[in-house]
N, C-alpha and C. Protein backbone atom coordinates (compact mmCIF):
# COMPACT_ATOMS: atom_id res chain seq x y z
N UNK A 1 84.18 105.93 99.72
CA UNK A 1 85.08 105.28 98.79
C UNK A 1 86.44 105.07 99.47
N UNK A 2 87.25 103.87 99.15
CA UNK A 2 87.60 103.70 100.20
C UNK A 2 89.28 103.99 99.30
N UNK A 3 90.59 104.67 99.65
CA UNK A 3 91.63 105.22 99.26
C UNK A 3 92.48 104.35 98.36
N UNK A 4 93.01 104.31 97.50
CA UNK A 4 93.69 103.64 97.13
C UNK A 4 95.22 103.51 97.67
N UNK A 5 96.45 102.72 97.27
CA UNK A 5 98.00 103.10 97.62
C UNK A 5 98.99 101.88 96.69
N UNK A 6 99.85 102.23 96.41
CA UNK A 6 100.69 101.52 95.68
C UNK A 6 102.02 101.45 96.55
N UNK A 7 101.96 100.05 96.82
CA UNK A 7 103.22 99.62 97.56
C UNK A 7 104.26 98.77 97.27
N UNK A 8 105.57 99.50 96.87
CA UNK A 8 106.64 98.63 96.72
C UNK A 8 107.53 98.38 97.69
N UNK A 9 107.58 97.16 97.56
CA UNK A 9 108.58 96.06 99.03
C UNK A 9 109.69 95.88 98.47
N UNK A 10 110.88 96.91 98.98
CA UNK A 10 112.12 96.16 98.48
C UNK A 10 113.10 94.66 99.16
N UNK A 11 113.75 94.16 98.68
CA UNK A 11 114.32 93.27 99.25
C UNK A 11 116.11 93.61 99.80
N UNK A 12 116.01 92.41 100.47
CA UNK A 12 116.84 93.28 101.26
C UNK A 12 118.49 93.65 100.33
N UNK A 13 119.10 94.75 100.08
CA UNK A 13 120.29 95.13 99.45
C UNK A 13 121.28 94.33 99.70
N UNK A 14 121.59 94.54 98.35
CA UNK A 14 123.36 94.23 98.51
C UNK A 14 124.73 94.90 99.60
N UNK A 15 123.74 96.35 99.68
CA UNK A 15 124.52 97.20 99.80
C UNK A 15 123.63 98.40 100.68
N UNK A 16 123.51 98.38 101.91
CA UNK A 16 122.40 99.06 102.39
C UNK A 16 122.58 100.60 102.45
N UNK A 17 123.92 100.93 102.65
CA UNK A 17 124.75 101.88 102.72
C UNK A 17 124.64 102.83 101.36
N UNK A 18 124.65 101.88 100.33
CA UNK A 18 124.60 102.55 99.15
C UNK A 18 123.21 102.29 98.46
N UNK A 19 122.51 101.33 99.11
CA UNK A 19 121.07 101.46 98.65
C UNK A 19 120.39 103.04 99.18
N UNK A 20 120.93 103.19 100.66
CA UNK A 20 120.48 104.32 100.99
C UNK A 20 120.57 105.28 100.41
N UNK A 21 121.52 106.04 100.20
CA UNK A 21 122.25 106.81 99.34
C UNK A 21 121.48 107.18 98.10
N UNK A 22 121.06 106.03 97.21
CA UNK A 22 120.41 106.31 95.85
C UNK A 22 119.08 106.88 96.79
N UNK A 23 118.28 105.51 97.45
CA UNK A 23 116.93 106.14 97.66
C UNK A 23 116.69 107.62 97.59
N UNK A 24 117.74 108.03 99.01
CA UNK A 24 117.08 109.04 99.29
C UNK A 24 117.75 110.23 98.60
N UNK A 25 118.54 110.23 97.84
CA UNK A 25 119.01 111.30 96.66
C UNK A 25 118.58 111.47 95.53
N UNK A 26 117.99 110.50 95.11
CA UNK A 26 117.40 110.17 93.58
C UNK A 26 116.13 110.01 93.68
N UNK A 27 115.96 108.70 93.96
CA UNK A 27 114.25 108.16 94.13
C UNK A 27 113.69 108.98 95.06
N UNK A 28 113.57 109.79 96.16
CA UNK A 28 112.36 109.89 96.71
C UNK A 28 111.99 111.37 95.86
N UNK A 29 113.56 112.24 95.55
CA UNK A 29 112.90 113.41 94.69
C UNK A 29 112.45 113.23 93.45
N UNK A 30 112.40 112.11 92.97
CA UNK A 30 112.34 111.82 91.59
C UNK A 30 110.75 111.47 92.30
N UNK A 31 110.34 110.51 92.67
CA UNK A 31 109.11 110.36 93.13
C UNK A 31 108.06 111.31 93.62
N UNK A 32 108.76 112.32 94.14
CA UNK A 32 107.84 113.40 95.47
C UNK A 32 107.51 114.29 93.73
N UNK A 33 108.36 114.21 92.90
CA UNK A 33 108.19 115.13 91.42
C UNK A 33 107.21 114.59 90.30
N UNK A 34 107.28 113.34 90.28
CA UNK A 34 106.51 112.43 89.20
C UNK A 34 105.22 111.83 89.37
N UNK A 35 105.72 111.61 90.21
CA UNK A 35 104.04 111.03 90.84
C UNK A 35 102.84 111.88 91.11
N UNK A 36 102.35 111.95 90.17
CA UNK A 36 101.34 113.00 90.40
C UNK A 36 100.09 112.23 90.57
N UNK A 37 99.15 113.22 91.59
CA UNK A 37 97.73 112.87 92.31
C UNK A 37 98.02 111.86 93.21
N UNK A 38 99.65 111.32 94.26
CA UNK A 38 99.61 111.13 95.10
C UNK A 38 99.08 111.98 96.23
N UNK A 39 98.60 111.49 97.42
CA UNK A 39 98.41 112.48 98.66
C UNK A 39 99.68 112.46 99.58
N UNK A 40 100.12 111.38 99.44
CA UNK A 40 101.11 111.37 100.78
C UNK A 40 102.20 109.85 100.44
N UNK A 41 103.46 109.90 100.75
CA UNK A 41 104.05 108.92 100.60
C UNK A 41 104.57 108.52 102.11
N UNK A 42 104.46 107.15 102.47
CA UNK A 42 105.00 106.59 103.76
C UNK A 42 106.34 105.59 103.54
N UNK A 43 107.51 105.93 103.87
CA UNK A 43 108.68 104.75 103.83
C UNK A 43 108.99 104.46 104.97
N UNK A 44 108.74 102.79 104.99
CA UNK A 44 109.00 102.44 106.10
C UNK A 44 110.57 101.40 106.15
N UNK A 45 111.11 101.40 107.05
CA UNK A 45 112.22 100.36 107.03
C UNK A 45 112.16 99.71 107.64
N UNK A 46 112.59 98.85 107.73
CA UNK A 46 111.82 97.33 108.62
C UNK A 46 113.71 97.21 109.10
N UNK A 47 113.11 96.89 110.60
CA UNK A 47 114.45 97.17 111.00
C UNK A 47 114.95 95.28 111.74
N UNK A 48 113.63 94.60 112.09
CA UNK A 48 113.40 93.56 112.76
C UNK A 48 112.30 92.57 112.21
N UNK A 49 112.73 91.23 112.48
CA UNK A 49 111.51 90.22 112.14
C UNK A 49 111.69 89.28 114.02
N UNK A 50 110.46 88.68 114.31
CA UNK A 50 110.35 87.83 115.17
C UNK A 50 110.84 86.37 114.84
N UNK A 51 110.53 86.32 113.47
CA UNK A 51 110.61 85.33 112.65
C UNK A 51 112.23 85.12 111.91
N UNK A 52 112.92 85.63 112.27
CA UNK A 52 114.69 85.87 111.56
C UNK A 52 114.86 86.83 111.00
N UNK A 53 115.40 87.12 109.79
CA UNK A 53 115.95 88.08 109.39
C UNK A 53 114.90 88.57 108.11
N UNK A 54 114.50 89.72 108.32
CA UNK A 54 113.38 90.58 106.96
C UNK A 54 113.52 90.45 106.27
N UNK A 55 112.41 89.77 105.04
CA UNK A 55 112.88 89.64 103.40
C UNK A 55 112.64 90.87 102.84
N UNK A 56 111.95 91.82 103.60
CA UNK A 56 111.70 92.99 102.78
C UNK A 56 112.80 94.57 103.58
N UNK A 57 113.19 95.22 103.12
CA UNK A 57 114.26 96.61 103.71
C UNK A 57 113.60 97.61 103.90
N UNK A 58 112.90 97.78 102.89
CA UNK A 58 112.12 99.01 102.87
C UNK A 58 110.46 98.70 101.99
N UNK A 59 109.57 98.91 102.57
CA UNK A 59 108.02 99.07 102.30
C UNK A 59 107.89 100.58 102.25
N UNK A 60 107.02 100.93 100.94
CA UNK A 60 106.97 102.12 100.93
C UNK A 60 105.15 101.76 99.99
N UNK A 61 104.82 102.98 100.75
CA UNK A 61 103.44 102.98 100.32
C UNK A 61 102.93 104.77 100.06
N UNK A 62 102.48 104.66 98.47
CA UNK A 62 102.16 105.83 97.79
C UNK A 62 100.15 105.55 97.88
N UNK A 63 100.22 106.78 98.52
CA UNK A 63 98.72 106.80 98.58
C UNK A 63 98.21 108.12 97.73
N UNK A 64 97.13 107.67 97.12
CA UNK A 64 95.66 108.21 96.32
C UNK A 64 94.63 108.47 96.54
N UNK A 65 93.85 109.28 96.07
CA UNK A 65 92.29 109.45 96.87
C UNK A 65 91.63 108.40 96.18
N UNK A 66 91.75 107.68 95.14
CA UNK A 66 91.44 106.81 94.51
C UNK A 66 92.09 105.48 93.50
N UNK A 67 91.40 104.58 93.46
CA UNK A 67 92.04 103.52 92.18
C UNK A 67 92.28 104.24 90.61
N UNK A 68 91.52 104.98 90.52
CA UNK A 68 91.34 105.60 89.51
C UNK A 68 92.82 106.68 88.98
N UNK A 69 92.76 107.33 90.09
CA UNK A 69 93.97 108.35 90.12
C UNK A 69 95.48 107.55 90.27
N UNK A 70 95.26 106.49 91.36
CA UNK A 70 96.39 105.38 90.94
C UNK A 70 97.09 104.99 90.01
N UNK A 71 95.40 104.55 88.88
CA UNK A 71 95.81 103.88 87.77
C UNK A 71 96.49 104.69 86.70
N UNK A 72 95.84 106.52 87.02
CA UNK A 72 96.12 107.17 85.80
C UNK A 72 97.81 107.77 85.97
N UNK A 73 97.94 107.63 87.40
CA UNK A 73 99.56 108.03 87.64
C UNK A 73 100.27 106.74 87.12
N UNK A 74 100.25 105.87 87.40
CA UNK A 74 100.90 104.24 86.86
C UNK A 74 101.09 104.56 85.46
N UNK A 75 100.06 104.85 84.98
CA UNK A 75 100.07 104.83 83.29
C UNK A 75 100.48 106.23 82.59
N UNK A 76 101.03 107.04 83.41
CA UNK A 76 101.86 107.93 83.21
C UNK A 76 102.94 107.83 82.60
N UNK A 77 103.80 109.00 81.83
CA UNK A 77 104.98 108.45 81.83
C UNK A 77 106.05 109.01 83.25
N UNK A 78 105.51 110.13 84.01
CA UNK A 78 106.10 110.01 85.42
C UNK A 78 106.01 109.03 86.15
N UNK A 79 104.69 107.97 86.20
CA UNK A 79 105.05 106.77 87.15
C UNK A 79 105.89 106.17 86.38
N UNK A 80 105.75 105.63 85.25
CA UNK A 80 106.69 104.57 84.45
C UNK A 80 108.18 105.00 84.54
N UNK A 81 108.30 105.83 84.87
CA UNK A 81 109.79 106.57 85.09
C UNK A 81 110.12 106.00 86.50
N UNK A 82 108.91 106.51 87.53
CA UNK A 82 109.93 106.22 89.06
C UNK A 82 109.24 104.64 89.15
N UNK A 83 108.54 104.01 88.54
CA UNK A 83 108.71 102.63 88.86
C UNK A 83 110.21 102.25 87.94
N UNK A 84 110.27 102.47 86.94
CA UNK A 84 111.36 102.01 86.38
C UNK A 84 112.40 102.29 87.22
N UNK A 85 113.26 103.27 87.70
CA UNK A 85 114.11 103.56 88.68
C UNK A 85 114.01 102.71 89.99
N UNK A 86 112.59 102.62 91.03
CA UNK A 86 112.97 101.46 91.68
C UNK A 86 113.48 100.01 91.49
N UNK A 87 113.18 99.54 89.94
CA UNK A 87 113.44 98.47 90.12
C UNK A 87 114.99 98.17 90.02
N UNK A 88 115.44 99.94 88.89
CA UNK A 88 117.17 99.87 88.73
C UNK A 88 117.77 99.84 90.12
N UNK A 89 117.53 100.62 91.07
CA UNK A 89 118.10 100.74 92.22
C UNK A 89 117.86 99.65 93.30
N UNK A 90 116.76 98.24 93.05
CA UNK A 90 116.62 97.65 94.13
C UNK A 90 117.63 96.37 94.05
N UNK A 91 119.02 96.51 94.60
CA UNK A 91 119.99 95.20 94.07
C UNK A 91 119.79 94.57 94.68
N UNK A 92 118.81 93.58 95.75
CA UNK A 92 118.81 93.02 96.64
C UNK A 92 117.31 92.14 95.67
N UNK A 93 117.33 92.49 94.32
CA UNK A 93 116.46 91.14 93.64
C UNK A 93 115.36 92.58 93.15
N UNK A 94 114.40 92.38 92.23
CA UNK A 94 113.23 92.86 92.07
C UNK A 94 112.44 93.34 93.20
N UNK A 95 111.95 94.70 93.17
CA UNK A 95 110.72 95.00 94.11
C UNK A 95 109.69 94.07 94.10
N UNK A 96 109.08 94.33 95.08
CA UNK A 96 107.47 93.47 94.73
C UNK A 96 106.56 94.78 95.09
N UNK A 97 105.89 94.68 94.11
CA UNK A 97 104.77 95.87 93.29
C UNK A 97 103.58 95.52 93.85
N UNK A 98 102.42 95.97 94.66
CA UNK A 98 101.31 95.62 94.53
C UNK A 98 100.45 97.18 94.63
N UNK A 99 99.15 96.85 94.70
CA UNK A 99 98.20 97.71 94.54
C UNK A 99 96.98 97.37 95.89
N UNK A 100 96.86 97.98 96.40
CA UNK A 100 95.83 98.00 97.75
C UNK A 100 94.70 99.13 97.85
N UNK A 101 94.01 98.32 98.57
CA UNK A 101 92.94 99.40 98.74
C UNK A 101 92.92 99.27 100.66
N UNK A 102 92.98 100.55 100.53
CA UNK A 102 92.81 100.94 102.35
C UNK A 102 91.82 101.04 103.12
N UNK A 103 91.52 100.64 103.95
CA UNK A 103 90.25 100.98 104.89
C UNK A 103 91.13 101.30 105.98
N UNK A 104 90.80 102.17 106.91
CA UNK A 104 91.37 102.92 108.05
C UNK A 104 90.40 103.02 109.14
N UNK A 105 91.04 102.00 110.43
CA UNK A 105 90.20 102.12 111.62
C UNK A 105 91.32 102.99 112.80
N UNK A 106 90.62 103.88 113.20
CA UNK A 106 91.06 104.80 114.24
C UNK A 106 90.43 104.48 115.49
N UNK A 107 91.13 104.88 116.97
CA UNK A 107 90.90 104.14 118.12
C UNK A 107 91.33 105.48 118.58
């Protein structure tokens, strides 16, 4: 069965300095607390594009052993809490929200 993960793409801030600041004082403990039947959270910051300048700042991807466990954290009122909070804190426009399923090739 193949893992589930919920990934929100922020855009890029108004204010990166103070986007930072909230993230990582608020949202990630508010997240690492609420989110329950995650396995592992990955934040990535996108520091470069080949293509000009990144529409996205930060990609962050919450992984699950399943869709199932995904869905039942989403429909929580702890997810509905730290999704609600990303979207207060993302001033650089709305997150973009999606839902993935992972397959993982190792080399």
């Amino acid at each position: 069965m193949a893992s589930a993960k919920l990934i929100v793409a922020y855009p890029q801030p108004k204010d990166a300095e103070a986007f930072d600041a909230v993230y990582e004082k608020e949202h990630v403990p508010l997240a690492v607390a609420k989110l329950a039947g995650k396995t592992r959270i990955v934040a990535t910051k996108v520091l470069q594009s080949p293509q000009g300048a990144p529409p996205f700042y930060r990609i962050v991807e919450v992984h699950f052993p399943s869709m199932e466990a995904l869905q039942g954290c989403a429909e929580s009122a702890g997810g509905k809490e730290t999704l609600a909070h990303a979207v207060k804190i993302s001033s650089g426009g709305p997150p973009v929200i999606m839902i993935a399923e992972e397959d993982t090739f190792t080399f």
